[in-house]
C-alpha atoms as a PDB file:
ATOM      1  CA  UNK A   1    -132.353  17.018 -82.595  1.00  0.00           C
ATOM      2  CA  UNK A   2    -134.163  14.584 -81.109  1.00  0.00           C
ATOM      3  CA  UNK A   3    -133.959  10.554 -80.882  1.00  0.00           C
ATOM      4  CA  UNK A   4    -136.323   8.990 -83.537  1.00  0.00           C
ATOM      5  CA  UNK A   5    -138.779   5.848 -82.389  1.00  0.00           C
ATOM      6  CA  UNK A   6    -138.975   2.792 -84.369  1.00  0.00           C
ATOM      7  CA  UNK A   7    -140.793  -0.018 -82.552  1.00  0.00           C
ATOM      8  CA  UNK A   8    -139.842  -3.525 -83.717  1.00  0.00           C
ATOM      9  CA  UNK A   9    -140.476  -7.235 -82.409  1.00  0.00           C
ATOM     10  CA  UNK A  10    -137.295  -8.065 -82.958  1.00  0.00           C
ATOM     11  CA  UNK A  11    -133.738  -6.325 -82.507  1.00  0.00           C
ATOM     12  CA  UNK A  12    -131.015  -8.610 -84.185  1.00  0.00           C
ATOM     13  CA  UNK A  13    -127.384  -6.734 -83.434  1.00  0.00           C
ATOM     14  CA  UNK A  14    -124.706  -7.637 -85.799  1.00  0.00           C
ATOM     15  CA  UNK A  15    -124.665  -8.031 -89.748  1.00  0.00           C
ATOM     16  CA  UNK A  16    -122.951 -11.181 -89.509  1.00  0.00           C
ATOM     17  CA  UNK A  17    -122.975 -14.817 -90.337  1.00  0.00           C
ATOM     18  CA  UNK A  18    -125.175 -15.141 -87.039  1.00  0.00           C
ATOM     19  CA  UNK A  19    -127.475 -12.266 -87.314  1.00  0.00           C
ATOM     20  CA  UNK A  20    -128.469 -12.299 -90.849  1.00  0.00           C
ATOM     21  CA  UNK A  21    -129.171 -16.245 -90.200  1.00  0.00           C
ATOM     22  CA  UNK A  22    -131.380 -14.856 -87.348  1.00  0.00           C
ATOM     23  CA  UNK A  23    -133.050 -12.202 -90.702  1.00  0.00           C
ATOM     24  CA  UNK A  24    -133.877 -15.550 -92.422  1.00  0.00           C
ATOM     25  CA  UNK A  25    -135.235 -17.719 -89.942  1.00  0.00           C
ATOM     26  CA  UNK A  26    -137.399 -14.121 -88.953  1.00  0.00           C
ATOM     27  CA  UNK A  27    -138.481 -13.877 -92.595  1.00  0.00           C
ATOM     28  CA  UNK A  28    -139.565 -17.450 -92.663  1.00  0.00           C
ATOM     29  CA  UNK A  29    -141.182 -17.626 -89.549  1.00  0.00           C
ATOM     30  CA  UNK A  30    -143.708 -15.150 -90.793  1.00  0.00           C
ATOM     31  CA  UNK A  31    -142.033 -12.130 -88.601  1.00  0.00           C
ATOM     32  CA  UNK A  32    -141.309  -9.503 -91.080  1.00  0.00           C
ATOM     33  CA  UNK A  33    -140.921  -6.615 -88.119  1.00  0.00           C
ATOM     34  CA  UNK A  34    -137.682  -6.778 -87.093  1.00  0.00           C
ATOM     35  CA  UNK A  35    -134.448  -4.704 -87.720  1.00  0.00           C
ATOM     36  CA  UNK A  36    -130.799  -6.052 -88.380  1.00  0.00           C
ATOM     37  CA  UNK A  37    -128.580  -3.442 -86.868  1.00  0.00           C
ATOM     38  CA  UNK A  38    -124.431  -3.355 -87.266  1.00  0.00           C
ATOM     39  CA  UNK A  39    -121.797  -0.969 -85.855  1.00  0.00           C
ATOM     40  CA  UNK A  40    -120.140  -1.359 -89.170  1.00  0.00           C
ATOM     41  CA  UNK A  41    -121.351   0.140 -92.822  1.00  0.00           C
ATOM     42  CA  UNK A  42    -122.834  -2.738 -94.739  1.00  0.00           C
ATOM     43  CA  UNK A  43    -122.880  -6.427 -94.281  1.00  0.00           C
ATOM     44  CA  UNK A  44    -120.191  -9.015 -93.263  1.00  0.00           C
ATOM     45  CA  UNK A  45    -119.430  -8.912 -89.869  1.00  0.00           C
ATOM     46  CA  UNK A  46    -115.999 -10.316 -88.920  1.00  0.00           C
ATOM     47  CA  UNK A  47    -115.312 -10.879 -92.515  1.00  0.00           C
ATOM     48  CA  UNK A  48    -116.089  -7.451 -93.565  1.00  0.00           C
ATOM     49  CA  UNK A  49    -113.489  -6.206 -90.919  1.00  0.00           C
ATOM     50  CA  UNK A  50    -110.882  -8.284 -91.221  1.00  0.00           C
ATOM     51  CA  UNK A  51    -109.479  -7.787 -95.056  1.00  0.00           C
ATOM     52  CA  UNK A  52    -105.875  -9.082 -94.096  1.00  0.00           C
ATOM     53  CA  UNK A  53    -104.256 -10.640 -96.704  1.00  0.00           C
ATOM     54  CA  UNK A  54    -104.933 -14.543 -96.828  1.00  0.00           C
ATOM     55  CA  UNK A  55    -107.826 -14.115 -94.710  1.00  0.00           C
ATOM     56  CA  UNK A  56    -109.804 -17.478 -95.166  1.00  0.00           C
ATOM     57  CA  UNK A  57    -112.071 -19.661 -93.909  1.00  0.00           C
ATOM     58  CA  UNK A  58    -110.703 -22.633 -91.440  1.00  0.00           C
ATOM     59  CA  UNK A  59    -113.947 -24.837 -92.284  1.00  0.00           C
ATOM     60  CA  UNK A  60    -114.690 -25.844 -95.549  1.00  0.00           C
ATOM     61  CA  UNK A  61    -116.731 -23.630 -98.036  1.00  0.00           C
ATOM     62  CA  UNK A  62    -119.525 -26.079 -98.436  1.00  0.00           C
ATOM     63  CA  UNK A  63    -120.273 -26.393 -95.150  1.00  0.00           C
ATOM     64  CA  UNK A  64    -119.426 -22.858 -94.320  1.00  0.00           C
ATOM     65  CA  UNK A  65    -123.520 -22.148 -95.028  1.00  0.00           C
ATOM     66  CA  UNK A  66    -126.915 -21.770 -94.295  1.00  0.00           C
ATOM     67  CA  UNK A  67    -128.426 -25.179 -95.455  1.00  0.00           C
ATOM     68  CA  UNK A  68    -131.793 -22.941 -96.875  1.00  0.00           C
ATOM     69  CA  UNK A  69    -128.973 -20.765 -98.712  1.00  0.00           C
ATOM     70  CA  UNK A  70    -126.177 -23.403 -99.909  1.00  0.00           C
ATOM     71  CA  UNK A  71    -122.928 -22.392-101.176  1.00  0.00           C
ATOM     72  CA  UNK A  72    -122.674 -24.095-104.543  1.00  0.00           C
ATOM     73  CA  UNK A  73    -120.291 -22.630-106.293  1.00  0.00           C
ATOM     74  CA  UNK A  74    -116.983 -22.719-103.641  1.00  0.00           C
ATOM     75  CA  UNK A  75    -113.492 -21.712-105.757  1.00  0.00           C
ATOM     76  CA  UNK A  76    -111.808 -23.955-103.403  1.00  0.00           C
ATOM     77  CA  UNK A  77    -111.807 -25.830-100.174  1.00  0.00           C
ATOM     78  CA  UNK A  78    -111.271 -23.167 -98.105  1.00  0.00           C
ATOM     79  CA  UNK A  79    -112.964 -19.558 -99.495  1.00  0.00           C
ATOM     80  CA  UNK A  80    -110.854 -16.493 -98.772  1.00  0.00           C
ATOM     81  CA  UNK A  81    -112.386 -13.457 -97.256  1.00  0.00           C
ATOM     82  CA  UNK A  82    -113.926 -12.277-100.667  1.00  0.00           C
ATOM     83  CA  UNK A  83    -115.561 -15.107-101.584  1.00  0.00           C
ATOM     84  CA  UNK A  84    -117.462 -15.478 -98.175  1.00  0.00           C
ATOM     85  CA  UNK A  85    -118.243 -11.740 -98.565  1.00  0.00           C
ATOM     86  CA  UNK A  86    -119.406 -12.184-102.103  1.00  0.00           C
ATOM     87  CA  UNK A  87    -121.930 -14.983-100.555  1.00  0.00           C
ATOM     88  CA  UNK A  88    -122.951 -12.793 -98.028  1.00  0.00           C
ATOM     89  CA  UNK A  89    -123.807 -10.076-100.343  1.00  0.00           C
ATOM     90  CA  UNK A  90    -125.838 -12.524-102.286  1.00  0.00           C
ATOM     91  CA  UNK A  91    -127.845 -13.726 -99.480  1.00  0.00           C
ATOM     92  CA  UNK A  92    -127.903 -10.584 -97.404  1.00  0.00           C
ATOM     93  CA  UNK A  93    -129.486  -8.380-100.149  1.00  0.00           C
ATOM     94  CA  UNK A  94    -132.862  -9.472 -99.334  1.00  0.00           C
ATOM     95  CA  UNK A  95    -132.515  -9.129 -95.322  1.00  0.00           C
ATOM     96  CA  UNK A  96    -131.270  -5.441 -94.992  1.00  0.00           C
ATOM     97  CA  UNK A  97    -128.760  -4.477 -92.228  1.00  0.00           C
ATOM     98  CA  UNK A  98    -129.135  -0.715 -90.790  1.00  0.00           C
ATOM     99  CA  UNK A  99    -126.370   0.974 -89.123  1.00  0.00           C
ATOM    100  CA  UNK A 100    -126.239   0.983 -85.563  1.00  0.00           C
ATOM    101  CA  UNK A 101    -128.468   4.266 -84.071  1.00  0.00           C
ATOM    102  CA  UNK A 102    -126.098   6.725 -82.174  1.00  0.00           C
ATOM    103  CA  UNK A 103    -127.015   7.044 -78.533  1.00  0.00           C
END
């Protein structure tokens, strides 16, 4: 079986806050060839891996954000893990993360 080649202009590792803020700014900048890639299934990063009871945000859920993508509907101060995930999947949907290739 042998390795598949997919050029891009743009590698972006990690499904993240960080790299699917990298998608966006990609999308809007008029570069639609690039790939998201995460070691992980899905989207979320840190938040999807760490579903420890009470796992929250330390900064507050407003300003935990992209200011093109605002969080206006925070449950409280500080949003638990499934909030932030439920944002994420909200925003993420349009961006597209792939799983990491194998090597």
């Amino acid at each position: 079986m042998g390795i598949q080649r997919t050029d891009h202009d743009v590698v972006v590792l990690g499904a993240g806050f960080g790299g699917l803020g990298m998608g966006a700014q990609l999308k809007r900048a008029g570069i639609e060839n690039f790939a998201i890639f995460d070691k992980g299934p899905g989207l979320g990063g840190v938040w999807r891996d760490n579903s420890y009871p009470g796992a929250a945000c330390d900064t507050e859920a407003h300003l935990y954000c992209y200011s093109f993508f605002p969080h206006r509907r925070v449950s409280r101060m500080y949003a638990d893990r499934d909030e932030l995930m439920g944002y994420i999947g909200a925003f993420g949907c349009p961006v597209r993360a792939r799983p990491a290739p194998e090597l």
